[in-house]
N, C-alpha and C. Protein backbone atom coordinates (compact mmCIF):
# COMPACT_ATOMS: atom_id res chain seq x y z
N UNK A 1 82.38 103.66 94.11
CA UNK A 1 82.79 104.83 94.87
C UNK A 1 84.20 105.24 94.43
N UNK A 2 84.03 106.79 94.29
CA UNK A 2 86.13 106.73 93.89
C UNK A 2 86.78 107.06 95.13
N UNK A 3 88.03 107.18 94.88
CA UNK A 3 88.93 107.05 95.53
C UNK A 3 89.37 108.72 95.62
N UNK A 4 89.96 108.17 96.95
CA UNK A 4 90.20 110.12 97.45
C UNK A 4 91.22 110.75 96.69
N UNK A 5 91.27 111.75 96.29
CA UNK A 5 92.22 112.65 95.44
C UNK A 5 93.33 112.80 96.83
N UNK A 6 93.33 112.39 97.84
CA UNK A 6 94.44 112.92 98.77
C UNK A 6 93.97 112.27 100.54
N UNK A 7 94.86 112.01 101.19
CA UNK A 7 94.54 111.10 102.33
C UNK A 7 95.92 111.97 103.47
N UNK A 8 94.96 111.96 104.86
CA UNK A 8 96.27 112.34 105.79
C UNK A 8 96.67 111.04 106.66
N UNK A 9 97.87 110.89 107.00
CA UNK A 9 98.17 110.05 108.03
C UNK A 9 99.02 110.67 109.11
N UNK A 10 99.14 110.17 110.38
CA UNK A 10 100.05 110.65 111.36
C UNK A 10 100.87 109.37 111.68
N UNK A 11 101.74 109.51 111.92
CA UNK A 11 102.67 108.68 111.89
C UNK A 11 102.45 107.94 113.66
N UNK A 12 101.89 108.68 114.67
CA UNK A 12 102.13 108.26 115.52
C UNK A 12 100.92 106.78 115.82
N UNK A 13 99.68 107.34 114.94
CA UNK A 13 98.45 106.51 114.50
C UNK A 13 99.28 105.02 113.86
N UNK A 14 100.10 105.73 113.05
CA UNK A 14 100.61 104.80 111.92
C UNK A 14 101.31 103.18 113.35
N UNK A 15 102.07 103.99 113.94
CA UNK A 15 103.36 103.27 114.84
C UNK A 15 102.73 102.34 115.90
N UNK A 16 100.74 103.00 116.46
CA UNK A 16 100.59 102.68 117.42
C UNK A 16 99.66 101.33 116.77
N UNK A 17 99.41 101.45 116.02
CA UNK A 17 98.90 100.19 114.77
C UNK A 17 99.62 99.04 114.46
N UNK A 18 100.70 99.02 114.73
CA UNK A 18 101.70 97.53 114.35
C UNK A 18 101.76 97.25 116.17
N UNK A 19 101.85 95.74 115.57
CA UNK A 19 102.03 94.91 116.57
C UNK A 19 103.83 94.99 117.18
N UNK A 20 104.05 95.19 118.20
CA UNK A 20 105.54 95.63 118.11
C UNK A 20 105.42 94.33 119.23
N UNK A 21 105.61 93.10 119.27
CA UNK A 21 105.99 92.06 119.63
C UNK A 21 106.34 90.99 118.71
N UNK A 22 106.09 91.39 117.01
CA UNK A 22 106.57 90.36 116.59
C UNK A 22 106.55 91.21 115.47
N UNK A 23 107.33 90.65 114.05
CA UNK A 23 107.37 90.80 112.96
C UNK A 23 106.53 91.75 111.86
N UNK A 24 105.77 92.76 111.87
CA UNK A 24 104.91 93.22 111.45
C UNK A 24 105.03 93.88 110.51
N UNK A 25 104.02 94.33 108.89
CA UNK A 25 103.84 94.67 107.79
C UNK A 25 102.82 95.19 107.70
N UNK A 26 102.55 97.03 107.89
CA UNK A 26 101.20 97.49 107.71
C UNK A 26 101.01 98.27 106.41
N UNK A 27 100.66 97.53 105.45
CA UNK A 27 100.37 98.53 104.29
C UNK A 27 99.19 99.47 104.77
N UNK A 28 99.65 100.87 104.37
CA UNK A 28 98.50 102.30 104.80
C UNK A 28 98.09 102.41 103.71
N UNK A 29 98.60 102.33 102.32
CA UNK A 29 98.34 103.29 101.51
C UNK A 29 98.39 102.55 99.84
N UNK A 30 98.04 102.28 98.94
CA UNK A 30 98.30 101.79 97.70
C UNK A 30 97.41 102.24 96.57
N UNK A 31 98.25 103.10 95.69
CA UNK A 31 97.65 103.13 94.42
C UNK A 31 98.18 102.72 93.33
N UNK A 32 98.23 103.18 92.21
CA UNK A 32 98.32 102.50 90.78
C UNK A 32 100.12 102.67 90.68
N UNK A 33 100.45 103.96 91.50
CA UNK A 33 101.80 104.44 91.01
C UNK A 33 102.89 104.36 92.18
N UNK A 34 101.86 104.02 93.84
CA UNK A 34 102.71 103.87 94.79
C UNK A 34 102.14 103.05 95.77
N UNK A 35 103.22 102.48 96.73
CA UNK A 35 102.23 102.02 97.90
C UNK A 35 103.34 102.71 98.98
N UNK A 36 102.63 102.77 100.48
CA UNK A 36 103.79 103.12 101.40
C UNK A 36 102.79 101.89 102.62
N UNK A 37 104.45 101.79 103.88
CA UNK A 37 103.58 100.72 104.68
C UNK A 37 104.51 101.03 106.32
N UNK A 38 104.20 100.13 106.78
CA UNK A 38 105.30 100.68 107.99
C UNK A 38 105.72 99.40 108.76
N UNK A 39 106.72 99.21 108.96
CA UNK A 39 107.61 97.66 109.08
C UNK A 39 108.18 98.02 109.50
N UNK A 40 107.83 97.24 111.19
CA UNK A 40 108.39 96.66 112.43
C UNK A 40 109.23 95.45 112.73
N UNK A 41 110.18 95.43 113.19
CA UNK A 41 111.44 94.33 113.39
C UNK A 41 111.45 94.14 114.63
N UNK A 42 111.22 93.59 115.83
CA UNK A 42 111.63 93.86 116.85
C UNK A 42 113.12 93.19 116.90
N UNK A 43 113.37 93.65 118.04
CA UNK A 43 115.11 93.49 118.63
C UNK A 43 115.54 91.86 118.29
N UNK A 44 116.78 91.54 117.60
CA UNK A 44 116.75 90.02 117.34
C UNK A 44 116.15 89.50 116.26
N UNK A 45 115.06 90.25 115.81
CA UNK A 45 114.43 89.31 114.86
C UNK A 45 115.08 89.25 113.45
N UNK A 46 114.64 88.25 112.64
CA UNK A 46 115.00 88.27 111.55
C UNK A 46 114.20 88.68 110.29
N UNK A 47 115.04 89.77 109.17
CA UNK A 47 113.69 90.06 108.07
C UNK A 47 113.97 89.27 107.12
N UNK A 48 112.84 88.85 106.64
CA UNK A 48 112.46 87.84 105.37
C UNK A 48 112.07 87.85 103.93
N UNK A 49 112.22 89.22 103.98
CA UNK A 49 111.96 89.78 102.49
C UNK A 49 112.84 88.93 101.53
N UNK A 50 112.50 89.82 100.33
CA UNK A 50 113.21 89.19 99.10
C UNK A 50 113.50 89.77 97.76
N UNK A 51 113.89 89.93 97.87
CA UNK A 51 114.07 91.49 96.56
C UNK A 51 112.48 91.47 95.80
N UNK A 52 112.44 92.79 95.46
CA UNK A 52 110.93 93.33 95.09
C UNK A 52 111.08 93.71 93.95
N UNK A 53 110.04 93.72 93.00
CA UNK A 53 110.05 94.68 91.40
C UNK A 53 110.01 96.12 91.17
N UNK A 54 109.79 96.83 92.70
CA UNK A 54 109.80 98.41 92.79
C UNK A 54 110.51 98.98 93.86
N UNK A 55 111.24 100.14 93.28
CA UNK A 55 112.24 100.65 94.25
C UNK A 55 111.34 100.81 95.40
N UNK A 56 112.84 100.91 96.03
CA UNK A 56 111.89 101.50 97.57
C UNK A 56 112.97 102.40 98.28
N UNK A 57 111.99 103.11 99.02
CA UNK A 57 112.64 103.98 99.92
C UNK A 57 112.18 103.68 101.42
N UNK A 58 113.33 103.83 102.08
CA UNK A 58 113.08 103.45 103.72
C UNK A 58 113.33 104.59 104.78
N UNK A 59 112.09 104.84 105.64
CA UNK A 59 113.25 106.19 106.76
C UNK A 59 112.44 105.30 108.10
N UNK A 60 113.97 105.47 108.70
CA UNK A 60 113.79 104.89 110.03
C UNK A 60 113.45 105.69 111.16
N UNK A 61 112.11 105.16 111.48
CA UNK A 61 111.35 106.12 112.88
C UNK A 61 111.88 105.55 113.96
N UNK A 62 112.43 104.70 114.27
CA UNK A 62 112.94 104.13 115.56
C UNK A 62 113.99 103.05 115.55
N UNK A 63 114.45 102.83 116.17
CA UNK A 63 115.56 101.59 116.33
C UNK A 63 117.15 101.92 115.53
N UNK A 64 117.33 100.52 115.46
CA UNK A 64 118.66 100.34 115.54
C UNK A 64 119.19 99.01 114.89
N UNK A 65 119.80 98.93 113.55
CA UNK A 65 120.31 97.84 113.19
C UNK A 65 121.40 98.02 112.03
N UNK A 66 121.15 96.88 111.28
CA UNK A 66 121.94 97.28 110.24
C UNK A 66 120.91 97.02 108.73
N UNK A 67 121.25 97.51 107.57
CA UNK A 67 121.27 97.06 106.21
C UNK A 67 122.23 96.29 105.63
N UNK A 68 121.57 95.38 104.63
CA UNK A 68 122.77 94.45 103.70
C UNK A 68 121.87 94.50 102.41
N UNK A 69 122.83 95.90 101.52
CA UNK A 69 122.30 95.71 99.87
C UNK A 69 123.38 95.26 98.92
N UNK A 70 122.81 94.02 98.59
CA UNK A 70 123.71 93.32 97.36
C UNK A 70 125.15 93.41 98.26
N UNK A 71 125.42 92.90 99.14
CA UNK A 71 126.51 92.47 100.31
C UNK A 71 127.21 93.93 100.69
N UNK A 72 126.68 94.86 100.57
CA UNK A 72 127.50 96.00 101.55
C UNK A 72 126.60 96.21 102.38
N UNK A 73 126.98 96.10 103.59
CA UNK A 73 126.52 96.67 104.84
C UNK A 73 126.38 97.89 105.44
N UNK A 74 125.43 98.36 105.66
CA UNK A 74 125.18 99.71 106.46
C UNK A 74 124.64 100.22 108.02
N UNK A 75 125.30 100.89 108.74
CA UNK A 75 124.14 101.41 110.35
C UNK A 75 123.76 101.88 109.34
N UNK A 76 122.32 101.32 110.43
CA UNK A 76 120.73 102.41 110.34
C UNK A 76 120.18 102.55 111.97
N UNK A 77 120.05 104.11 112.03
CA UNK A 77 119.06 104.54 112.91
C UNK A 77 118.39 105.60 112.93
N UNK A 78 117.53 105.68 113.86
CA UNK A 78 116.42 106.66 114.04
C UNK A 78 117.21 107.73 112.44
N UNK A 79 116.20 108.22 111.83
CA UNK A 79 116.25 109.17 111.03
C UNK A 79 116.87 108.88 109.59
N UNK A 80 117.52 107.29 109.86
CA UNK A 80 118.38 107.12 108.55
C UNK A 80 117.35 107.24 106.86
N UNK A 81 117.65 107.74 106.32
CA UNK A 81 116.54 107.45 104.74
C UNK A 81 117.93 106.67 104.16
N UNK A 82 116.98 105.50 103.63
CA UNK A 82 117.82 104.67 102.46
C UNK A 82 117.07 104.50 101.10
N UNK A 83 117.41 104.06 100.01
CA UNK A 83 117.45 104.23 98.59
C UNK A 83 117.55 102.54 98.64
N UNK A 84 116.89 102.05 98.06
CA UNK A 84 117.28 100.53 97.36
C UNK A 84 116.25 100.16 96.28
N UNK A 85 117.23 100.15 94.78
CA UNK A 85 116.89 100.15 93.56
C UNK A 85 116.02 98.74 93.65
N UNK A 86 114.99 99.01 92.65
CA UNK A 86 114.11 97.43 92.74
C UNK A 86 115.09 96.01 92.29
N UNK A 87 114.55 95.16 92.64
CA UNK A 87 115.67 93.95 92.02
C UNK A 87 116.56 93.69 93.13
N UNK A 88 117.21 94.81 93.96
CA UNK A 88 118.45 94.23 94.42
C UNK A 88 118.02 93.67 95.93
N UNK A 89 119.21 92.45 95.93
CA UNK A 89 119.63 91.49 97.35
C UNK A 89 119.30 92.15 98.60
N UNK A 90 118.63 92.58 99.45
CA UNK A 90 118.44 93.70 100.56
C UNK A 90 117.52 92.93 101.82
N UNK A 91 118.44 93.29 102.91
CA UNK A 91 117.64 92.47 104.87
C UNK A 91 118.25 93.50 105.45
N UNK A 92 117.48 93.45 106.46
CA UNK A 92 117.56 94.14 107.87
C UNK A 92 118.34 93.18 108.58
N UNK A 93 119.45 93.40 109.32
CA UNK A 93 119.89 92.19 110.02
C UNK A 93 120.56 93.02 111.19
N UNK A 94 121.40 92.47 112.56
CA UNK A 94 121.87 92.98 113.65
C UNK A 94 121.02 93.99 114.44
N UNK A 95 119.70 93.51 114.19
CA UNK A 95 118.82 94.53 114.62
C UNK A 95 118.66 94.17 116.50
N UNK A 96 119.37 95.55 116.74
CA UNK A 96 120.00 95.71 118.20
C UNK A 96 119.08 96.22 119.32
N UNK A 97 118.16 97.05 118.34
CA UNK A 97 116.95 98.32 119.12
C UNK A 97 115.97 97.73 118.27
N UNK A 98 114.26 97.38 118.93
CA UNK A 98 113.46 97.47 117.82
C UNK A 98 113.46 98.33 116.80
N UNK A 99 113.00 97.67 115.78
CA UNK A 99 113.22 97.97 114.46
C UNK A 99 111.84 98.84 113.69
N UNK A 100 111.83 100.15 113.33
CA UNK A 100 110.50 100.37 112.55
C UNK A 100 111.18 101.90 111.72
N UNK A 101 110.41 101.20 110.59
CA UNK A 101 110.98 101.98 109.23
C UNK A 101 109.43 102.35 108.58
N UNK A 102 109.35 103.48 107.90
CA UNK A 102 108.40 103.81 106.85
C UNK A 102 109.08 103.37 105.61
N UNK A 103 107.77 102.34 104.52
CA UNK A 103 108.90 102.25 103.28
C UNK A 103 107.78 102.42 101.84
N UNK A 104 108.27 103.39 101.43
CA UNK A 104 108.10 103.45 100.04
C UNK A 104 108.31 103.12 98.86
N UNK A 105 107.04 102.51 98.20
CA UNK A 105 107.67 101.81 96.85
C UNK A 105 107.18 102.39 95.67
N UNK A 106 107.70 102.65 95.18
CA UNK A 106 107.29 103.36 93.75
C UNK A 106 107.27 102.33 92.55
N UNK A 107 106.72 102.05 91.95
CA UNK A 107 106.03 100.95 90.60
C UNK A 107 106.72 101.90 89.89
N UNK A 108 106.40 101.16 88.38
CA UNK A 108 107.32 101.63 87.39
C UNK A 108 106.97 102.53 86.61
N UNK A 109 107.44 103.85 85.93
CA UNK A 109 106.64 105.08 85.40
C UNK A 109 106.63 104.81 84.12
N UNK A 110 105.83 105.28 83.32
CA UNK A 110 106.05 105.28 81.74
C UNK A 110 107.10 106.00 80.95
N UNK A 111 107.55 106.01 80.05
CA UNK A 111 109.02 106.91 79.92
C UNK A 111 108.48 107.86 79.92
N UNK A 112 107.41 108.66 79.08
CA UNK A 112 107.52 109.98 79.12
C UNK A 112 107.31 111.00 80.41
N UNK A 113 107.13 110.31 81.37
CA UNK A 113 107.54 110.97 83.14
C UNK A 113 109.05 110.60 83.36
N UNK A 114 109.27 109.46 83.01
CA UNK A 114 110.70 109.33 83.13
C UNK A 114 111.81 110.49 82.58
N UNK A 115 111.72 110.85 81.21
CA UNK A 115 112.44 111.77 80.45
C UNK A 115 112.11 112.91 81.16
N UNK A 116 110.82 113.46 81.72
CA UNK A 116 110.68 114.59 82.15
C UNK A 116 111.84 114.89 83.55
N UNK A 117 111.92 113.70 84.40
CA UNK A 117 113.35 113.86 85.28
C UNK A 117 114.14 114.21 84.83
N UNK A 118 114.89 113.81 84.15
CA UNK A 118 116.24 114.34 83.16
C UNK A 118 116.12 115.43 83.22
């Protein structure tokens, strides 16, 4: 069977789908060139990641904490979008308000999409 040329999600479907009592990781979506997922922290907890091989992008639908990339620290809340290049040192930590972020990862392009950015 193939695979859909295009998929909708609602975010509120997305939010009411994670377990928001503990630690949670919902991949929605994965293909060859991306995946996106939606990661829940609740208040206190600690994240356990570990640096990844594909950038990612993060926007925060709710809460309240902080970022630590490669030791600079950042607030994050409701609405923040962050950037963190693949490879690098990166946690959620001081997380004050439950925690839930949409995060996007983009795999690696071939150069000739690459050059076309430029």
């Amino acid at each position: 069977m193939a695979k859909p040329d295009w998929q909708v999600f609602q975010l509120t479907e997305l939010v009411r789908a994670i377990d928001r009592s503990t630690v949670d990781f919902h991949e929605f979506l994965r293909t060859p060139s991306m995946s996106c997922a939606i990661y829940h922290l609740p208040a206190g907890s600690k994240d356990m990641q570990t640096p990844h091989d594909e950038d990612e992008l993060y926007l925060v639908v709710a809460g309240r904490g902080r970022l630590r990339v490669n030791g600079a620290e950042h607030l994050i809340v409701k609405d923040t979008l962050m950037y963190v290049r693949a490879s690098c040192d990166h946690a959620f930590f001081d997380i004050e308000e439950d925690l839930t972020v949409l995060a996007f990862f983009g795999s690696a392009v071939n150069s000739t999409l690459s050059s076309l950015a430029l």
